[in-house]
Protein backbone atom coordinates (compact mmCIF):
# COMPACT_ATOMS: atom_id res chain seq x y z
CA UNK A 1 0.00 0.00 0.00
CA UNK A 2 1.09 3.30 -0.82
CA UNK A 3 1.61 4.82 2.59
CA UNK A 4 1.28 8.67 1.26
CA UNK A 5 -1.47 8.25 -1.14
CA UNK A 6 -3.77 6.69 1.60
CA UNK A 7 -3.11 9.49 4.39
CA UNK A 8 -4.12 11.89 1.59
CA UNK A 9 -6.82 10.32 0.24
CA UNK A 10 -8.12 10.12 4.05
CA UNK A 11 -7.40 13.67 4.54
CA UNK A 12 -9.09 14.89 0.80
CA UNK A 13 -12.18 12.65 1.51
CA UNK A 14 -12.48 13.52 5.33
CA UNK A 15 -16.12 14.53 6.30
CA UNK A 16 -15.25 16.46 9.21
CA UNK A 17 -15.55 20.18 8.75
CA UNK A 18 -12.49 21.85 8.99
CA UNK A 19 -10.54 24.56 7.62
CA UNK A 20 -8.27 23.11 5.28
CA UNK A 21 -11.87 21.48 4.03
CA UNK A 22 -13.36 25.21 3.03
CA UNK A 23 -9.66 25.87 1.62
CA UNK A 24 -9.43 22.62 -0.58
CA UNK A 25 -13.03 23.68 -2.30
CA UNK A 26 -11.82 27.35 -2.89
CA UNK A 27 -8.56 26.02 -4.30
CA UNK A 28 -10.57 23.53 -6.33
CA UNK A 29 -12.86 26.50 -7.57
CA UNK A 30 -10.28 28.76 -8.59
CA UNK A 31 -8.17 25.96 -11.01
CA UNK A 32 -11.88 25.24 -12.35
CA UNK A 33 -12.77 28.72 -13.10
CA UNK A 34 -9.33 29.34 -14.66
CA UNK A 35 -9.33 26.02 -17.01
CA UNK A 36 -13.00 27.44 -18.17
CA UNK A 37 -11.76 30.59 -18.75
CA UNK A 38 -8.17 28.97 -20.77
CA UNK A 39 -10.74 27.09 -22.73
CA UNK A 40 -13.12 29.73 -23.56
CA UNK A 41 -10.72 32.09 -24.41
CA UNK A 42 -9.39 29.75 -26.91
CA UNK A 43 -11.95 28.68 -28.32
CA UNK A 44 -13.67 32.35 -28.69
CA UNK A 45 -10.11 33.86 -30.03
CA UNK A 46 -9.49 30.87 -32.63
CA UNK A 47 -13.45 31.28 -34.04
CA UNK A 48 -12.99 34.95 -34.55
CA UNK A 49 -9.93 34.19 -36.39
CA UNK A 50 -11.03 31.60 -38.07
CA UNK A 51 -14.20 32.94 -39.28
CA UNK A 52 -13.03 36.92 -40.12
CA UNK A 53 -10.04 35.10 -42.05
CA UNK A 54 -12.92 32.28 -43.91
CA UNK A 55 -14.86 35.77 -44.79
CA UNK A 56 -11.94 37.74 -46.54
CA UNK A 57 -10.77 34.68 -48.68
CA UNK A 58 -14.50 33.68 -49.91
CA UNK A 59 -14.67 37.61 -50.90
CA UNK A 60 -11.35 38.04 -52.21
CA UNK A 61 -9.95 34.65 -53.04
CA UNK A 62 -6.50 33.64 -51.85
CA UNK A 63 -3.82 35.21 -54.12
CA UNK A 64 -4.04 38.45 -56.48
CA UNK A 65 -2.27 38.07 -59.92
CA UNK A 66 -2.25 42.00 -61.29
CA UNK A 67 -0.29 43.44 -64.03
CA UNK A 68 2.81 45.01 -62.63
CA UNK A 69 2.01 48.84 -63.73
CA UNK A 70 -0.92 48.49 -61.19
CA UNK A 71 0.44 50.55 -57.86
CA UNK A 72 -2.62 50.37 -56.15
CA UNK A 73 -5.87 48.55 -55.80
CA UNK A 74 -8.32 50.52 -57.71
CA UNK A 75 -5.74 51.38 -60.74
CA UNK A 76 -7.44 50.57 -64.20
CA UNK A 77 -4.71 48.75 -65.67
CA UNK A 78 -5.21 45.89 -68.16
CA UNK A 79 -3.84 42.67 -68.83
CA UNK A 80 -4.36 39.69 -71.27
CA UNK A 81 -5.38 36.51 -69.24
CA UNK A 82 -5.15 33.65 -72.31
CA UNK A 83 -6.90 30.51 -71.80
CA UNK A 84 -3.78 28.48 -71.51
CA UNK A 85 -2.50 30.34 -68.71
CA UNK A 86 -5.37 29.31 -66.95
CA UNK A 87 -5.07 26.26 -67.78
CA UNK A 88 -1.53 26.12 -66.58
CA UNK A 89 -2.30 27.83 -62.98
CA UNK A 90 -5.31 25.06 -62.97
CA UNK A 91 -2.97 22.32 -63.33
CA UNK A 92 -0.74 22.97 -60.43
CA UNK A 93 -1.51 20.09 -57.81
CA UNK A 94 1.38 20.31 -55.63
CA UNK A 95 4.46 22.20 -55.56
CA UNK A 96 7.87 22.06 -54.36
CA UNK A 97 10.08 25.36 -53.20
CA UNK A 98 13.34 25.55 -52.22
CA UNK A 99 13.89 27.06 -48.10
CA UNK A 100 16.82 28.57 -47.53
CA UNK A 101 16.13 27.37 -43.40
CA UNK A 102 13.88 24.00 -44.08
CA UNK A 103 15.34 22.69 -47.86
CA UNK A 104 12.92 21.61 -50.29
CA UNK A 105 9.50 22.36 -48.79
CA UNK A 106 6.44 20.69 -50.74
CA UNK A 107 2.61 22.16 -50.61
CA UNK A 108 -0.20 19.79 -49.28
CA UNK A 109 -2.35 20.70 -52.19
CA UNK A 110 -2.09 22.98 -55.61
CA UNK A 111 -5.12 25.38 -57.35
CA UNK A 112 -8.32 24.86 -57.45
CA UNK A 113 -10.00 27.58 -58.73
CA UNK A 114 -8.69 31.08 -61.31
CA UNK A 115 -11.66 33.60 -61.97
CA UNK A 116 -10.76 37.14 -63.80
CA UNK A 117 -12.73 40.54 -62.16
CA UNK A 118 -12.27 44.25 -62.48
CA UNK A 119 -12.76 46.19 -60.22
CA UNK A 120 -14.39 49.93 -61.36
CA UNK A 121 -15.57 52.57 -58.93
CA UNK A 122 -18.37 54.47 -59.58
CA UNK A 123 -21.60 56.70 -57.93
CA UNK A 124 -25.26 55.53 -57.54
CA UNK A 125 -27.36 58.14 -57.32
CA UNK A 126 -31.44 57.84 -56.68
CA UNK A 127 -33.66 60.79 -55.91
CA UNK A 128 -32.74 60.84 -51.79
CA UNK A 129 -28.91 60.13 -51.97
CA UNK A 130 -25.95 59.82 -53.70
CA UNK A 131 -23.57 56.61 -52.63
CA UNK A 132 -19.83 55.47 -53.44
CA UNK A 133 -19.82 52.07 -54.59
CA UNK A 134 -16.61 50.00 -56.15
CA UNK A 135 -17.98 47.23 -58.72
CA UNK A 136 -16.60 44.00 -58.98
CA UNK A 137 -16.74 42.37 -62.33
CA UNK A 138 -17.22 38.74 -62.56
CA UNK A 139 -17.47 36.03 -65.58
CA UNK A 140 -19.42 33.54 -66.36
CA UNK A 141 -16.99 31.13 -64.73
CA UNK A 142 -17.04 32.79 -61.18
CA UNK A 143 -18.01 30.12 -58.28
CA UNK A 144 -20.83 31.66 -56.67
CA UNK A 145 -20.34 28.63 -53.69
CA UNK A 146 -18.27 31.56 -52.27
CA UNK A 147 -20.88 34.32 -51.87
CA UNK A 148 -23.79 31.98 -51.84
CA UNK A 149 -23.68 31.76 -47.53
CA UNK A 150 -23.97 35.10 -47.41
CA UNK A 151 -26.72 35.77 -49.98
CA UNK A 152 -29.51 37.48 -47.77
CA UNK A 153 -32.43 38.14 -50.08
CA UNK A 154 -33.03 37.70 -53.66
CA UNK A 155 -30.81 35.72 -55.84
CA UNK A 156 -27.08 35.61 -57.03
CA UNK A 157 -26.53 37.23 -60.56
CA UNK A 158 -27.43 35.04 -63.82
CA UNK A 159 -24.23 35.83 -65.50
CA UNK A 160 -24.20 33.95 -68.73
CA UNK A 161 -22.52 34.46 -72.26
CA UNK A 162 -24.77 37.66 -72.87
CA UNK A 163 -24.48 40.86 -71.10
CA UNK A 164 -26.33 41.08 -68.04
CA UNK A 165 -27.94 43.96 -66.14
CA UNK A 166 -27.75 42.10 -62.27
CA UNK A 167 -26.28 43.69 -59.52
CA UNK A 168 -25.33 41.76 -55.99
CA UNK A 169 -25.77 44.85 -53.45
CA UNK A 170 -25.07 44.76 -49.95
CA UNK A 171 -28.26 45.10 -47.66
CA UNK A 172 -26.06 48.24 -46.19
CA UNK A 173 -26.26 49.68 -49.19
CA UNK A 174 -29.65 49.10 -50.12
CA UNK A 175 -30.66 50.83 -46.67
CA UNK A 176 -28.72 53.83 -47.13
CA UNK A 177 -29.94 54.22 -50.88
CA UNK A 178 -33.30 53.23 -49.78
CA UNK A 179 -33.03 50.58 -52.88
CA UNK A 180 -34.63 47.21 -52.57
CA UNK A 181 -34.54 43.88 -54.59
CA UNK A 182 -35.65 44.15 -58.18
CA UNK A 183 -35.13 47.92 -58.59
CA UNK A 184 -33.57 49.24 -61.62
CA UNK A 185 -30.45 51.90 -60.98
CA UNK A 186 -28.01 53.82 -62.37
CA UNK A 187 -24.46 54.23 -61.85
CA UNK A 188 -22.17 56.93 -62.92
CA UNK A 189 -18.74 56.98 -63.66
CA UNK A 190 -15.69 59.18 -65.10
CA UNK A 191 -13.66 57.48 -68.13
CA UNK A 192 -11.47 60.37 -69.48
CA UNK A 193 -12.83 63.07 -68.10
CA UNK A 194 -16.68 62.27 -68.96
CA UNK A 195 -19.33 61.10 -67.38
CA UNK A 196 -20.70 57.80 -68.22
CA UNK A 197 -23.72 55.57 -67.15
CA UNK A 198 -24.94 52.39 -66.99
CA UNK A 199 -28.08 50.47 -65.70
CA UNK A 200 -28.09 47.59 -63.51
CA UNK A 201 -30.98 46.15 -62.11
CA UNK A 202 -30.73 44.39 -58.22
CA UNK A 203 -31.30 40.62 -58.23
CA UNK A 204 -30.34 40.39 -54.76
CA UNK A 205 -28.95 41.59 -51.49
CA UNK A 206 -26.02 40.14 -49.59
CA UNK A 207 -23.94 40.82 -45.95
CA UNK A 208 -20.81 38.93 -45.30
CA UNK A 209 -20.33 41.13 -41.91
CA UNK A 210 -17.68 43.33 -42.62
CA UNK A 211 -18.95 46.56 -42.63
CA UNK A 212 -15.83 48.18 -44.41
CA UNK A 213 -16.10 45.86 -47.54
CA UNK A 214 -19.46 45.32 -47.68
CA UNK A 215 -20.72 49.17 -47.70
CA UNK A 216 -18.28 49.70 -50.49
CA UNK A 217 -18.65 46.71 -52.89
CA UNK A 218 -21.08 45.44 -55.40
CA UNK A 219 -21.06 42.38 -57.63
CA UNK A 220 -21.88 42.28 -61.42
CA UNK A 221 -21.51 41.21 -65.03
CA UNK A 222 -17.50 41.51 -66.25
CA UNK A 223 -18.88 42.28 -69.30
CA UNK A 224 -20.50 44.57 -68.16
CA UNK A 225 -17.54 46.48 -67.24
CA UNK A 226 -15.34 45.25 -70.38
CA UNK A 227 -18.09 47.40 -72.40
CA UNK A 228 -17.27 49.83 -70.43
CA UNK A 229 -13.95 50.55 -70.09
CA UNK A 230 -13.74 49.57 -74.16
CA UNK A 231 -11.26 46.07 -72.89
CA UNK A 232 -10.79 43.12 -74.72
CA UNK A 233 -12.93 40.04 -73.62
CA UNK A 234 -10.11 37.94 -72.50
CA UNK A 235 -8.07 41.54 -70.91
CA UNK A 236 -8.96 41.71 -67.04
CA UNK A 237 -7.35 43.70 -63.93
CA UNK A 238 -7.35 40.90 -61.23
CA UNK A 239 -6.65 37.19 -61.15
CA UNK A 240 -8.73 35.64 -58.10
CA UNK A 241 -6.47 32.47 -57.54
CA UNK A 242 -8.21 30.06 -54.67
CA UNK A 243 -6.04 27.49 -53.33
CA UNK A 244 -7.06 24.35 -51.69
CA UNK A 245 -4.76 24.63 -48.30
CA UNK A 246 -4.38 27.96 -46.73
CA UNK A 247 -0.96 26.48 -45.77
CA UNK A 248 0.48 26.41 -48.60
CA UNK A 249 -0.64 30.19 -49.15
CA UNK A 250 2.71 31.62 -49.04
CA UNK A 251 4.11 29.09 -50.77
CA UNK A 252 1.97 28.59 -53.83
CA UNK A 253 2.26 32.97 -54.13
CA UNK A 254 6.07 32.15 -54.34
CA UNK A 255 6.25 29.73 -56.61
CA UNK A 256 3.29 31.46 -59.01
CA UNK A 257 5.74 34.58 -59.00
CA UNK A 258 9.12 33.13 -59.59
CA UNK A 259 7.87 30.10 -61.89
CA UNK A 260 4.48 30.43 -63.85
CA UNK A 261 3.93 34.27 -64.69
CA UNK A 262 5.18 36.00 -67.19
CA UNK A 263 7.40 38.95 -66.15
CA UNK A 264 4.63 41.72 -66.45
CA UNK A 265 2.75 40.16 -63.86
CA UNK A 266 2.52 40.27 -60.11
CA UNK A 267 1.27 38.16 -57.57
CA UNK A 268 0.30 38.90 -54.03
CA UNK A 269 -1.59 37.37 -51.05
CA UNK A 270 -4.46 38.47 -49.26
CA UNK A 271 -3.05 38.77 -46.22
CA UNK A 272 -0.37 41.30 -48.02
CA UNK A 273 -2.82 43.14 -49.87
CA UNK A 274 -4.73 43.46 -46.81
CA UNK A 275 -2.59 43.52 -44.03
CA UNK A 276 -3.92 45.84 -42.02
CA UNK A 277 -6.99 43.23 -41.37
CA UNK A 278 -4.76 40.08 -40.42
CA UNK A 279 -1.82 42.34 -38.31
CA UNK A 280 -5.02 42.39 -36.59
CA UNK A 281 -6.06 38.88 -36.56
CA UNK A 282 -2.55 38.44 -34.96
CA UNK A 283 -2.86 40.33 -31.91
CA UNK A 284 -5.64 38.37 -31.34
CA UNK A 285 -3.00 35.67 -30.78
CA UNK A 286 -1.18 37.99 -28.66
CA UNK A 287 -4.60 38.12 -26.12
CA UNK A 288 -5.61 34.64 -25.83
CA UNK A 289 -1.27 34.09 -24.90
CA UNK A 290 -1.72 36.77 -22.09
CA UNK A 291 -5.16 35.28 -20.98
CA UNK A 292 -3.36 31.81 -20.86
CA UNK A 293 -0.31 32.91 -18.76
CA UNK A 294 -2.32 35.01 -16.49
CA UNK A 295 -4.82 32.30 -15.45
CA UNK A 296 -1.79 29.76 -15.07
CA UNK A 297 -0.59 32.56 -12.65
CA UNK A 298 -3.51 32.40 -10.61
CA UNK A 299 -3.97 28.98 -10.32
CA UNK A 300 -0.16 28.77 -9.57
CA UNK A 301 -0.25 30.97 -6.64
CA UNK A 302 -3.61 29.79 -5.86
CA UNK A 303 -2.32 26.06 -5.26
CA UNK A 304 0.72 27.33 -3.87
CA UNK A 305 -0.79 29.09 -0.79
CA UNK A 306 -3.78 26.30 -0.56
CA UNK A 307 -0.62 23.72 -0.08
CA UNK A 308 1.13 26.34 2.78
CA UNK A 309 -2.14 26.30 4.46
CA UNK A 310 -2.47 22.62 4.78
CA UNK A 311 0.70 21.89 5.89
CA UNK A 312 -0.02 24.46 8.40
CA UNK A 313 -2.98 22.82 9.62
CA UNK A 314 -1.26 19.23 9.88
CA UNK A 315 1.39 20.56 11.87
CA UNK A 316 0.46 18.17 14.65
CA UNK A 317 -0.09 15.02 11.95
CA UNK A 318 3.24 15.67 10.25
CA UNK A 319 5.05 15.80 14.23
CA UNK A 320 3.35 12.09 15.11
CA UNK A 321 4.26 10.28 11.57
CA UNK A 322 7.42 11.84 11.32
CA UNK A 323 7.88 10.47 15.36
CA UNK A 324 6.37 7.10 14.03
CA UNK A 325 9.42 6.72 11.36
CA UNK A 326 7.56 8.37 8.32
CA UNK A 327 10.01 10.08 5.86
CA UNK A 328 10.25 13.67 5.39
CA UNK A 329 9.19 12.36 1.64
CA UNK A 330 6.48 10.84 1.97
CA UNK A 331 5.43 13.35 4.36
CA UNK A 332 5.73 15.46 1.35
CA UNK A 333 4.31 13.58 -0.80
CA UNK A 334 0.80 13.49 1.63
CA UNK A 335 0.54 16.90 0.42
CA UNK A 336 1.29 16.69 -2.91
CA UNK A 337 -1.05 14.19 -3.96
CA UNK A 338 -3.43 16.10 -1.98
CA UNK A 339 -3.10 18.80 -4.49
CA UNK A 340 -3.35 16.56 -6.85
CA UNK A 341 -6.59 15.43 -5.89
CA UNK A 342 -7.46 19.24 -5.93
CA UNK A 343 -6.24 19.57 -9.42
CA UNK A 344 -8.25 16.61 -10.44
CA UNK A 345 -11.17 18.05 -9.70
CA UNK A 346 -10.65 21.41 -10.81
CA UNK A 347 -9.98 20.06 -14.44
CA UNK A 348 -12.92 18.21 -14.26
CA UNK A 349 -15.17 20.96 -13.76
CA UNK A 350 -13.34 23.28 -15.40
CA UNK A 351 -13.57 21.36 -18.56
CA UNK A 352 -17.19 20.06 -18.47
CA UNK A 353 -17.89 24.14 -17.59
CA UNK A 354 -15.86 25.57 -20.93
CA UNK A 355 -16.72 23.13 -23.28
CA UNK A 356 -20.40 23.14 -21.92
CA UNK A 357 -20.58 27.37 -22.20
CA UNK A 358 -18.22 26.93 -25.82
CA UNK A 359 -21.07 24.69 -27.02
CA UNK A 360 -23.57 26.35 -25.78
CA UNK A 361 -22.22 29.67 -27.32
CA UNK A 362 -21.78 27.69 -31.00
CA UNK A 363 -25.07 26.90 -31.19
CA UNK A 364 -27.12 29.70 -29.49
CA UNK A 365 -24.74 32.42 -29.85
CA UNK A 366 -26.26 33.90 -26.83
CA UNK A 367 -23.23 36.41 -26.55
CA UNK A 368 -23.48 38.97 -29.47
CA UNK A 369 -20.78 41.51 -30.95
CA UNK A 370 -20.77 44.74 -32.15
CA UNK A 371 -20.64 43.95 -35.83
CA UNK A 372 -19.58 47.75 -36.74
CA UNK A 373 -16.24 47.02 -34.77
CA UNK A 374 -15.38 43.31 -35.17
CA UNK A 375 -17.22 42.46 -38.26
CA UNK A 376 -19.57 39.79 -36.80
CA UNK A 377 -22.82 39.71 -34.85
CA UNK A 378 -21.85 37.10 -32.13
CA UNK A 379 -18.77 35.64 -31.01
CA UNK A 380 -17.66 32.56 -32.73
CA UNK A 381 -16.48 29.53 -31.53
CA UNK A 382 -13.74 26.94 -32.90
CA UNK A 383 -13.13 23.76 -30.88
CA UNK A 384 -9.29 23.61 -31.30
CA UNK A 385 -8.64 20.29 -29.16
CA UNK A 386 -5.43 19.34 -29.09
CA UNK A 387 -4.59 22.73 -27.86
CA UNK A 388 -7.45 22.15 -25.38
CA UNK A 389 -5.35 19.04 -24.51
CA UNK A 390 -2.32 20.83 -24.37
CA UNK A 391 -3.51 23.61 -21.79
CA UNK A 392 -4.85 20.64 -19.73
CA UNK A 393 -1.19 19.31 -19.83
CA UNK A 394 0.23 22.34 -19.01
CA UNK A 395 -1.69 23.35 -16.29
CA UNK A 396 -1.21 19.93 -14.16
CA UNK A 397 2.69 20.22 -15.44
CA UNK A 398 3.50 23.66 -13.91
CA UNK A 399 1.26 23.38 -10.74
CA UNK A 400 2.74 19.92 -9.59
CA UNK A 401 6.28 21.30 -10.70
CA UNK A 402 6.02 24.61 -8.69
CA UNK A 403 4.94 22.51 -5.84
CA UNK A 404 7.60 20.71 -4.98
CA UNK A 405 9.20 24.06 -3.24
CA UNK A 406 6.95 24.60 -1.02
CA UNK A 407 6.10 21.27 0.07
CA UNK A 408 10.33 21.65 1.58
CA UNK A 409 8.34 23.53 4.74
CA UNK A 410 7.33 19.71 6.02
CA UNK A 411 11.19 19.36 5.89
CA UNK A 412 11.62 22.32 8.63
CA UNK A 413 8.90 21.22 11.03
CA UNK A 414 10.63 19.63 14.41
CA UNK A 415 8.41 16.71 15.45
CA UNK A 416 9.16 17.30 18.84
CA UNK A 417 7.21 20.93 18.43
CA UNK A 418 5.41 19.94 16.13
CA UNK A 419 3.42 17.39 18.33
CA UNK A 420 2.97 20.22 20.78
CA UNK A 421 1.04 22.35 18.26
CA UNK A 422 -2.36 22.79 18.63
């Protein structure tokens, strides 16, 4: 029988109401409400990220190809987009790209999808207002799967071989413009120094959440915007490239740019195009690390001072065993099993009280956002669990580890005085 394990497990299960009882439930408590809060903050931080980052790449695709004379986003420049380069940028599966720190680094997965847009800003105006709005030009080819979730009345654009007159409007727009779906507009623009028009007619209204794209940006025929600008059917200003790993995002830019483009053209990621959106992200990162190590703290100090007290309240028990012929180590270890019986406990309500809240958060989304300031109207949820597993690990890691110090003060206790203390 393990001598040290069965004085603590009497001691931890004792039904006589002491102090050390009331301070064994508050210590228990405390690791409980910081593994909910470890998990929740996870799971919160890596949903927002998650789900802000799944919104820019369904809007923007993964990787912008633009012609090198383009300096910034909205600059009308032109390029010819031939069918076999297409081709070529759809027949990249995987790809392998020399690291100057890791060698020859190869991508989990290659292209799966290369749409052309322009982009054209222009001015609706209606009888009550007058609105900034920044087109986006799509083909016949585009894969509406991306904007389809976020479709929130109407219907997506029939874009076919003929010109067409729909227009994809966010529902922010249509309520400042006072413009609903199957209304006929017009929108102006300046080509040269005149004033041009054309009329679209709104097949339907969607909202991905963020406020800053979606009040700016409407979806219609490229066509549409070809005729305008007097381009070429195959000439284009963007190349949307989707990829089928976001892991390989950096890589499959790098190897588009140094092997498959022609010199004139450029290719960048949406994360560099739009950095100031996923610097952001980032510091996310830097929260939920701060969260984490401030939590550990407190169940650190928590366990350490539960541990003082109960070796302070056995006095008398440690003077009698140690008089008996018990070892100041297994003395020791009386009290560190008895913490981690705490521990135990705490980790098994803290986790049935995260994931519980987590869940219950995923599917009622009962806590709600200010969608003005972090793009979404409740706060999102991604179950990461092996870093669930790995806070768990670290938690019972670091508490037994930074107990061992103070569980020395058994060493300093006479048993000869010891046996006198009351």
């Amino acid at each position: 029988m393990n001598f040290s394990h069965y004085i603590a497990k009497r001691i931890a299960f004792s039904k006589n109401a002491s102090f050390s009882r009331i301070i064994v439930r508050i210590a228990t408590f405390t690791v409980a409400i910081s593994i909910t809060v470890m998990i929740l903050a996870s799971a919160m931080i890596g949903g927002f990220k998650r789900e802000i980052s799944h919104r820019m790449f369904d809007f923007w695709g993964h990787v912008h190809v633009t012609d090198i004379g383009a300096r910034r986003f909205l600059d009308e420049v032109p390029m010819e987009v031939s069918d076999s380069l297409k081709l070529k940028l759809l027949d990249i599966d995987q790809v392998s790209v020399m690291n100057d720190e890791m060698g020859e680094v190869q991508s989990k997965g290659g292209i799966k999808g290369v749409f052309g847009t322009i982009y054209k800003p222009g001015i609706i105006r209606t009888k009550k207002s007058i609105e900034g709005i920044v087109l986006k030009g799509v083909g016949s080819d585009y894969d509406w799967q991306y904007m389809a979730p976020y479709l929130k009345e109407g219907k997506l654009p029939a874009i076919t071989d003929s010109m067409s007159e729909d227009i994809l409007l966010s529902v922010q727009t249509a309520r400042r413009t006072q413009l609903k779906v199957g209304d006929k507009m017009i929108i102006y623009f300046v080509k040269s120094g005149k004033q041009l028009r054309k009329r679209f007619q709104i097949s339907g209204l969607y909202k991905t959440g963020m406020e800053e794209f979606d009040k700016k940006v409407a979806l219609v025929d490229l066509k549409k915007l070809q005729d305008l600008l007097h381009w070429k059917p195959n000439e284009v200003s963007t190349l949307e490239i989707y990829v089928d790993d976001l892991d390989d995002l950096q890589l499959l830019q790098e190897h588009l740019y140094y092997e498959v483009l022609p010199n004139n053209l450029y290719a960048q990621t949406i994360e560099n195009k739009f950095s100031a959106i996923f610097e952001w992200l980032k510091l996310q990162s830097i929260n939920e690390n701060v969260i984490l190590i401030l939590m550990l703290v407190v169940s650190i100090v928590n366990m350490i001072t539960s541990l003082l007290i109960l070796i302070l309240e056995r006095t008398n028990m440690i003077g009698i065993l140690s008089a008996l012929g018990a070892s100041r180590w297994s003395l020791r270890k009386v009290f560190i099993y008895q913490a981690a019986y705490i521990i135990f406990y705490g980790l098994l309500i803290g986790n049935a009280l995260g994931f519980g809240l987590a869940y219950l958060q995923k599917y009622t989304h009962i806590l709600k956002l200010d969608e003005e300031h972090y793009y979404l109207t409740y706060a999102p949820i991604d179950m990461n669990y092996p870093a669930i597993l790995l806070i768990n690990v670290l938690v019972v890691v670091a508490i037994l580890v930074s107990l061992i110090l103070p569980s020395y003060l058994v060493n300093k206790i006479s048993p000869i005085k010891a046996i006198r203390f009351r």
